[in-house]
C-alpha atoms as a PDB file:
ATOM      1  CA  UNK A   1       0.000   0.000   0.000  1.00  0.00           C
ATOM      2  CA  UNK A   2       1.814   3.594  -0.758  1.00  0.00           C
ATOM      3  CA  UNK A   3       1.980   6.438   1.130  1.00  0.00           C
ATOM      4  CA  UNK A   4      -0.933   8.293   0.015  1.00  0.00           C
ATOM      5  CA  UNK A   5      -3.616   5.679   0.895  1.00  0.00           C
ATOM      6  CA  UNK A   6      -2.235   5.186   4.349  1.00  0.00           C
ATOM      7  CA  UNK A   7      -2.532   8.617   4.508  1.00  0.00           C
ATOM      8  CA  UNK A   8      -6.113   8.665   3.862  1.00  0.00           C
ATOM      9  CA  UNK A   9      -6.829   5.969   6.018  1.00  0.00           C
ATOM     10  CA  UNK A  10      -5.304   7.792   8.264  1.00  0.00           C
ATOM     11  CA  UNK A  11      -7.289  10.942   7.764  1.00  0.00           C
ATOM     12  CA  UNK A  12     -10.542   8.267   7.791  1.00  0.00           C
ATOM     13  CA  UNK A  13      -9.543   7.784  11.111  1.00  0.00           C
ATOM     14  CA  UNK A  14      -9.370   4.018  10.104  1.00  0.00           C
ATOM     15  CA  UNK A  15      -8.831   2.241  13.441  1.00  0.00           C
ATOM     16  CA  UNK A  16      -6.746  -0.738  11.397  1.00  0.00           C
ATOM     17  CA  UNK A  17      -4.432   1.417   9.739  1.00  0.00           C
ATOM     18  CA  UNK A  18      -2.928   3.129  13.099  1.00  0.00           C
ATOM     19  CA  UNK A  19      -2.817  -0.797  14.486  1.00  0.00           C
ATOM     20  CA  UNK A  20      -0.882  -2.005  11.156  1.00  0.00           C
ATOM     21  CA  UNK A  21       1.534   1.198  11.476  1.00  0.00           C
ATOM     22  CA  UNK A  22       2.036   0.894  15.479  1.00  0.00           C
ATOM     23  CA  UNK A  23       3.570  -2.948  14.741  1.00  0.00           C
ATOM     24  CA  UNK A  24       5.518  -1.634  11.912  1.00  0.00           C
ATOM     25  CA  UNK A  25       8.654  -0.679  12.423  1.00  0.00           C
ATOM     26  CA  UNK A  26       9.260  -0.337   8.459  1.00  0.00           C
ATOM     27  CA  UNK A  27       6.807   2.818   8.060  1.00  0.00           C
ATOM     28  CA  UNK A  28       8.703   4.585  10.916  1.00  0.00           C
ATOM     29  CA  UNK A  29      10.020   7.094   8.283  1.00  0.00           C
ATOM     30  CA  UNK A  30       6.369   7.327   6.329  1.00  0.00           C
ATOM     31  CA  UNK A  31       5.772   8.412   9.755  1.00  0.00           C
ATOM     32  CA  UNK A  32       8.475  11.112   9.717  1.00  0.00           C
ATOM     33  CA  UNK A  33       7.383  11.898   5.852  1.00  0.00           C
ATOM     34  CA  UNK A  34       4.121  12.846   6.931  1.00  0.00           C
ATOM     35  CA  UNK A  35       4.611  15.027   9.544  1.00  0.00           C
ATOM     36  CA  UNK A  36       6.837  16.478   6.897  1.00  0.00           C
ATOM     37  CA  UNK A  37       4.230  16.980   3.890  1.00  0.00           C
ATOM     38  CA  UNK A  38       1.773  18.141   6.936  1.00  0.00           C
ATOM     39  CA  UNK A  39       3.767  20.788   8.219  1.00  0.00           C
ATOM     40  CA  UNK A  40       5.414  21.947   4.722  1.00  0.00           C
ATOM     41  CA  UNK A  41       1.125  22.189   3.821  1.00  0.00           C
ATOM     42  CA  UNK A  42       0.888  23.893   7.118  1.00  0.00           C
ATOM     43  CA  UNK A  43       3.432  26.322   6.841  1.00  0.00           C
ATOM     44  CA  UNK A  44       2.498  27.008   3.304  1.00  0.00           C
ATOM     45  CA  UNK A  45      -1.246  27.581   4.681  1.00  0.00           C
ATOM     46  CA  UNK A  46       0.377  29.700   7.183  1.00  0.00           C
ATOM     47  CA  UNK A  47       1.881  32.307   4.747  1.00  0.00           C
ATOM     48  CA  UNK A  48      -1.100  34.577   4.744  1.00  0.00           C
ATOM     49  CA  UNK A  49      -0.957  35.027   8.649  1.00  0.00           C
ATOM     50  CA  UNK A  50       2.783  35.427   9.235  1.00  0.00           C
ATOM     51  CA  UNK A  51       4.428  35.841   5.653  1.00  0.00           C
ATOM     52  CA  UNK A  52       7.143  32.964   3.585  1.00  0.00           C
ATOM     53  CA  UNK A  53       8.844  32.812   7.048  1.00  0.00           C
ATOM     54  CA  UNK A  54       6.041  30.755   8.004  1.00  0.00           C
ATOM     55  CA  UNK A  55       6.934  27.557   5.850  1.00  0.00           C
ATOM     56  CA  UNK A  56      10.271  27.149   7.733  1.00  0.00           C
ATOM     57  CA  UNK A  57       8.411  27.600  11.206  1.00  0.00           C
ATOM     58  CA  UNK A  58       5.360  25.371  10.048  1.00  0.00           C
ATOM     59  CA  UNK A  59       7.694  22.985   9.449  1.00  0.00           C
ATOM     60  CA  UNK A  60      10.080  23.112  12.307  1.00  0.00           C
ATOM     61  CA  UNK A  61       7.266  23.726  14.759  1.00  0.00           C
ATOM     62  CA  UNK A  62       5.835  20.415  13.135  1.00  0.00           C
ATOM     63  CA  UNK A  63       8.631  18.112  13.425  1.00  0.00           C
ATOM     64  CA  UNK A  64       9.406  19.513  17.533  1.00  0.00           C
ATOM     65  CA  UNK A  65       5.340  19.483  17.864  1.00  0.00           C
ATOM     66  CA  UNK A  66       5.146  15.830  16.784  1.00  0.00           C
ATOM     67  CA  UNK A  67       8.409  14.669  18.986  1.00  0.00           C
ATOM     68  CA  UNK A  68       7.148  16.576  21.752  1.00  0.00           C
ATOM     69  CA  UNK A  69       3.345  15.208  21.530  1.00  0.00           C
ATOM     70  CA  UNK A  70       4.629  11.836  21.098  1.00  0.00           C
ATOM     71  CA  UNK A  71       6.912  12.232  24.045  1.00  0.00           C
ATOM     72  CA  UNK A  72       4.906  13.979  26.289  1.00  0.00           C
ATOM     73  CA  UNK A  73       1.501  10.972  25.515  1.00  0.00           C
ATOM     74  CA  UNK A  74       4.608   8.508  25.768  1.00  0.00           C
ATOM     75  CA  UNK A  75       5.305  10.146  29.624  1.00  0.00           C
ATOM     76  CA  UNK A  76       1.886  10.127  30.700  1.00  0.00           C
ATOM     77  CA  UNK A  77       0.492   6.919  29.429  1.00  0.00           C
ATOM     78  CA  UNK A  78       3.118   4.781  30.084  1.00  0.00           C
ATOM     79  CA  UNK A  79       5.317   6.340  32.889  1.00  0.00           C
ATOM     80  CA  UNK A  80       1.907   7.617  34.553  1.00  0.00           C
ATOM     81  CA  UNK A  81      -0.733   5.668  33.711  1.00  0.00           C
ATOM     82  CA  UNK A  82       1.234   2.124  32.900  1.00  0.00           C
ATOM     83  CA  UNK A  83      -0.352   1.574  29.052  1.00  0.00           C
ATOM     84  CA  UNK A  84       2.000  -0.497  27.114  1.00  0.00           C
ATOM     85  CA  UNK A  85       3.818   1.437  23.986  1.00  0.00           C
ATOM     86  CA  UNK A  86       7.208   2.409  23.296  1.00  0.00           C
ATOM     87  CA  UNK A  87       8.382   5.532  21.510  1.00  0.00           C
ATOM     88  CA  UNK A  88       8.584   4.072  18.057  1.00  0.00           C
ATOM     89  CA  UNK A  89       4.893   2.829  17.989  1.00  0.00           C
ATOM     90  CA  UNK A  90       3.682   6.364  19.256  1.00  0.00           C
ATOM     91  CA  UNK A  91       5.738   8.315  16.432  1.00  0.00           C
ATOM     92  CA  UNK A  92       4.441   5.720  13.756  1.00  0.00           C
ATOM     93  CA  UNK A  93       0.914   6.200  14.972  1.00  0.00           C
ATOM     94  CA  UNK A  94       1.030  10.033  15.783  1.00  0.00           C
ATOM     95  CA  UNK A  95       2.779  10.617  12.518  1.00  0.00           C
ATOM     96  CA  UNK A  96       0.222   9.151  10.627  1.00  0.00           C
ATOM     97  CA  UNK A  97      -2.350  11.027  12.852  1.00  0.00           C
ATOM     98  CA  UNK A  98      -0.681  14.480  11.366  1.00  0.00           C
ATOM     99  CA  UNK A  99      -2.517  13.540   8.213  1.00  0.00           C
ATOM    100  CA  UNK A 100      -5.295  15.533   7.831  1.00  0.00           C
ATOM    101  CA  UNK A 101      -2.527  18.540   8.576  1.00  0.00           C
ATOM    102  CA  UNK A 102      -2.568  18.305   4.515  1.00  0.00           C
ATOM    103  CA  UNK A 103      -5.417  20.153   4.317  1.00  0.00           C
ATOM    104  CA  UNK A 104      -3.834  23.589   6.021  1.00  0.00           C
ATOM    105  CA  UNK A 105      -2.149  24.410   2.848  1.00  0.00           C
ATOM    106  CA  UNK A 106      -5.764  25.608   1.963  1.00  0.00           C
ATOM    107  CA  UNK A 107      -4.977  28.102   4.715  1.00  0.00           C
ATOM    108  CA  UNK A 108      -4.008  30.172   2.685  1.00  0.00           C
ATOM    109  CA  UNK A 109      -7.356  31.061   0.528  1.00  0.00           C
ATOM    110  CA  UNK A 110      -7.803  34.508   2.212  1.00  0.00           C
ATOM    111  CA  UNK A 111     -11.373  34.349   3.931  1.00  0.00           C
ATOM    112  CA  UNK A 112     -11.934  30.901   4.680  1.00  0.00           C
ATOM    113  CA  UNK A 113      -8.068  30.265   5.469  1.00  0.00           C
ATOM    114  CA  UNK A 114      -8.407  30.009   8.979  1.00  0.00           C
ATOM    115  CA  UNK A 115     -11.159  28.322   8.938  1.00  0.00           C
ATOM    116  CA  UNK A 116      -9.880  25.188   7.022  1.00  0.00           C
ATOM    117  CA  UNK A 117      -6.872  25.369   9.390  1.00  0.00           C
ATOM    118  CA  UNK A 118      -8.859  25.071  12.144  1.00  0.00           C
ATOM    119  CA  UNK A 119     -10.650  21.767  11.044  1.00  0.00           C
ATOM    120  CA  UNK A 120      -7.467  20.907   9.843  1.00  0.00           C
ATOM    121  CA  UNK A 121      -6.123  21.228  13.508  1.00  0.00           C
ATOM    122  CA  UNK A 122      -9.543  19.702  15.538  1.00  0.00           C
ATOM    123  CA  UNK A 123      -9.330  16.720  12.479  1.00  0.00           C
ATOM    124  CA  UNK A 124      -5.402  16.211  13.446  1.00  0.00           C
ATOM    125  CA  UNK A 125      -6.251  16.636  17.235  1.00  0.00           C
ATOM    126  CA  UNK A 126      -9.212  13.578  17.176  1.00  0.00           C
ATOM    127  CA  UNK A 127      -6.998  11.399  14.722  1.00  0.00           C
ATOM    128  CA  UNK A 128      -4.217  12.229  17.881  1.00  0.00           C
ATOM    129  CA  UNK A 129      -6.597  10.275  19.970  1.00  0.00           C
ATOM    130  CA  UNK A 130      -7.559   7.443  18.105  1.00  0.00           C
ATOM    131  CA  UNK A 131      -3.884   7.104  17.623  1.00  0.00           C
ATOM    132  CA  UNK A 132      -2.882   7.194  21.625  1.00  0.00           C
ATOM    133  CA  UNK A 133      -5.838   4.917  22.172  1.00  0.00           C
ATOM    134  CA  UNK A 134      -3.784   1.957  19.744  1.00  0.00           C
ATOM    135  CA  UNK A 135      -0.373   2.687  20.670  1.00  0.00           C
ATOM    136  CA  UNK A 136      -1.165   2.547  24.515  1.00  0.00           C
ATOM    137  CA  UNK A 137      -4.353  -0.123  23.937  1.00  0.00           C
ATOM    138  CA  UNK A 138      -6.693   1.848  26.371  1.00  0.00           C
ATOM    139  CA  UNK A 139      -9.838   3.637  26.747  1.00  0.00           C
ATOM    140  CA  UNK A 140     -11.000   6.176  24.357  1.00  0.00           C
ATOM    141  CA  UNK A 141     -11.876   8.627  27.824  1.00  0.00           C
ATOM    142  CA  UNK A 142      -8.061   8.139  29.067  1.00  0.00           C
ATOM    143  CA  UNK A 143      -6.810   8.613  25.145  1.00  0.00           C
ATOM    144  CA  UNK A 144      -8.750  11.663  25.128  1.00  0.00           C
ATOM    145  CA  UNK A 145      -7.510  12.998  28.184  1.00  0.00           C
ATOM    146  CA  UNK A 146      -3.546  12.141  27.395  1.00  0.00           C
ATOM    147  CA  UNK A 147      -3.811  13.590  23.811  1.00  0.00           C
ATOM    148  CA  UNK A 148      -5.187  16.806  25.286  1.00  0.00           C
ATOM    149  CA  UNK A 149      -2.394  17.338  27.808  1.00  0.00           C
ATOM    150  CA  UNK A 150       0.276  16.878  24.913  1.00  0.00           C
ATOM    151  CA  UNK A 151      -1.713  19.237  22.478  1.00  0.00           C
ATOM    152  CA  UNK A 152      -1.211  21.276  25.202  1.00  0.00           C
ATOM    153  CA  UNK A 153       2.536  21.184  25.149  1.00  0.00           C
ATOM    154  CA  UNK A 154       2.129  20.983  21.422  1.00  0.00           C
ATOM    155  CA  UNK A 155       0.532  24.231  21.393  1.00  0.00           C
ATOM    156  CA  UNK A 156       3.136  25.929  23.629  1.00  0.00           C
ATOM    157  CA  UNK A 157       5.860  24.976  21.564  1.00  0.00           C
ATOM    158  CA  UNK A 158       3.600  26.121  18.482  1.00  0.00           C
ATOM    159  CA  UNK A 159       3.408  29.723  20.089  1.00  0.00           C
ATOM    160  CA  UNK A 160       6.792  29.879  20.782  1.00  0.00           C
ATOM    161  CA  UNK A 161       7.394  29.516  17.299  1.00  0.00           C
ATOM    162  CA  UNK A 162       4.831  32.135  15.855  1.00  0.00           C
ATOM    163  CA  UNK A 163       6.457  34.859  18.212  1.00  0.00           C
ATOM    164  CA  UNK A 164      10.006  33.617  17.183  1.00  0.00           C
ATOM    165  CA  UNK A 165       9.097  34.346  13.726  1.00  0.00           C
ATOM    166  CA  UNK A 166       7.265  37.510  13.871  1.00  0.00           C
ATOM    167  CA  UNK A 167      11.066  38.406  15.610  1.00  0.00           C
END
């Protein structure tokens, strides 16, 4: 299967596709590709709001973003909460999670912009969850709740970048 219909299977939220790419260590850098195609689109959707600086911190707040949400879901459901994962199956699974991220390059269509980003970012945030909930085979409530507290730490580091580049 290529990379494009894992992708959408992804974005489908497709329950079978995040368990396939959690036991799969050979999609680790599909993973890693798109987080890379869904923060270039990002970034690219981004230009309207903060200018062509915003493709190099769309994509460097996406890579840090996805290490740091993996990390931080890694710290809380495993450390914390005892779910079984390691790091790899979280960065398979949230990477493929970052695929509805895609649709932010339509960010930039000035009007409706930020309002396909936003979907863009609630779609990415719910495919987050149903990504947790495989890696660390638990309960959508306690997938829900870990995925928030990294978003939140996702969305610090996201900041941080926006002000760095308005610098």
């Amino acid at each position: 299967m290529n990379l494009v219909n894992k992708m959408i299977r992804a974005a489908k939220l497709d329950v079978q596709l995040y368990e396939e790419v959690e036991k799969d260590i050979g999609v680790t850098k599909e993973a890693f590709l798109v987080v890379l195609i869904g923060a270039i689109c990002n970034g690219i959707g981004s230009v309207g709001m903060v200018g062509a600086k915003g493709i190099i911190t769309g994509l460097i707040s996406g890579i840090i973003g996805w290490l740091l949400w993996s990390a931080v879901i890694y710290l809380i459901g495993v450390k914390i909460f005892k779910h079984t994962s390691d790091m790899g199956e979280l960065l398979r699974c949230l990477g493929f999670a970052y695929s509805p991220n895609v649709l932010s390059i339509l960010g930039i269509i000035p009007g409706i912009g930020i309002i396909i980003r936003l979907i863009a970012s609630i779609w990415t945030l719910v495919a987050v969850v149903i990504a947790a909930r495989q890696a660390l085979d638990c309960g959508t409530g306690r997938a829900i709740l870990i995925s928030v507290l990294g978003f939140i730490a996702f969305g610090i580091v996201f900041i941080l970048f926006l002000r760095l580049s308005a610098l």
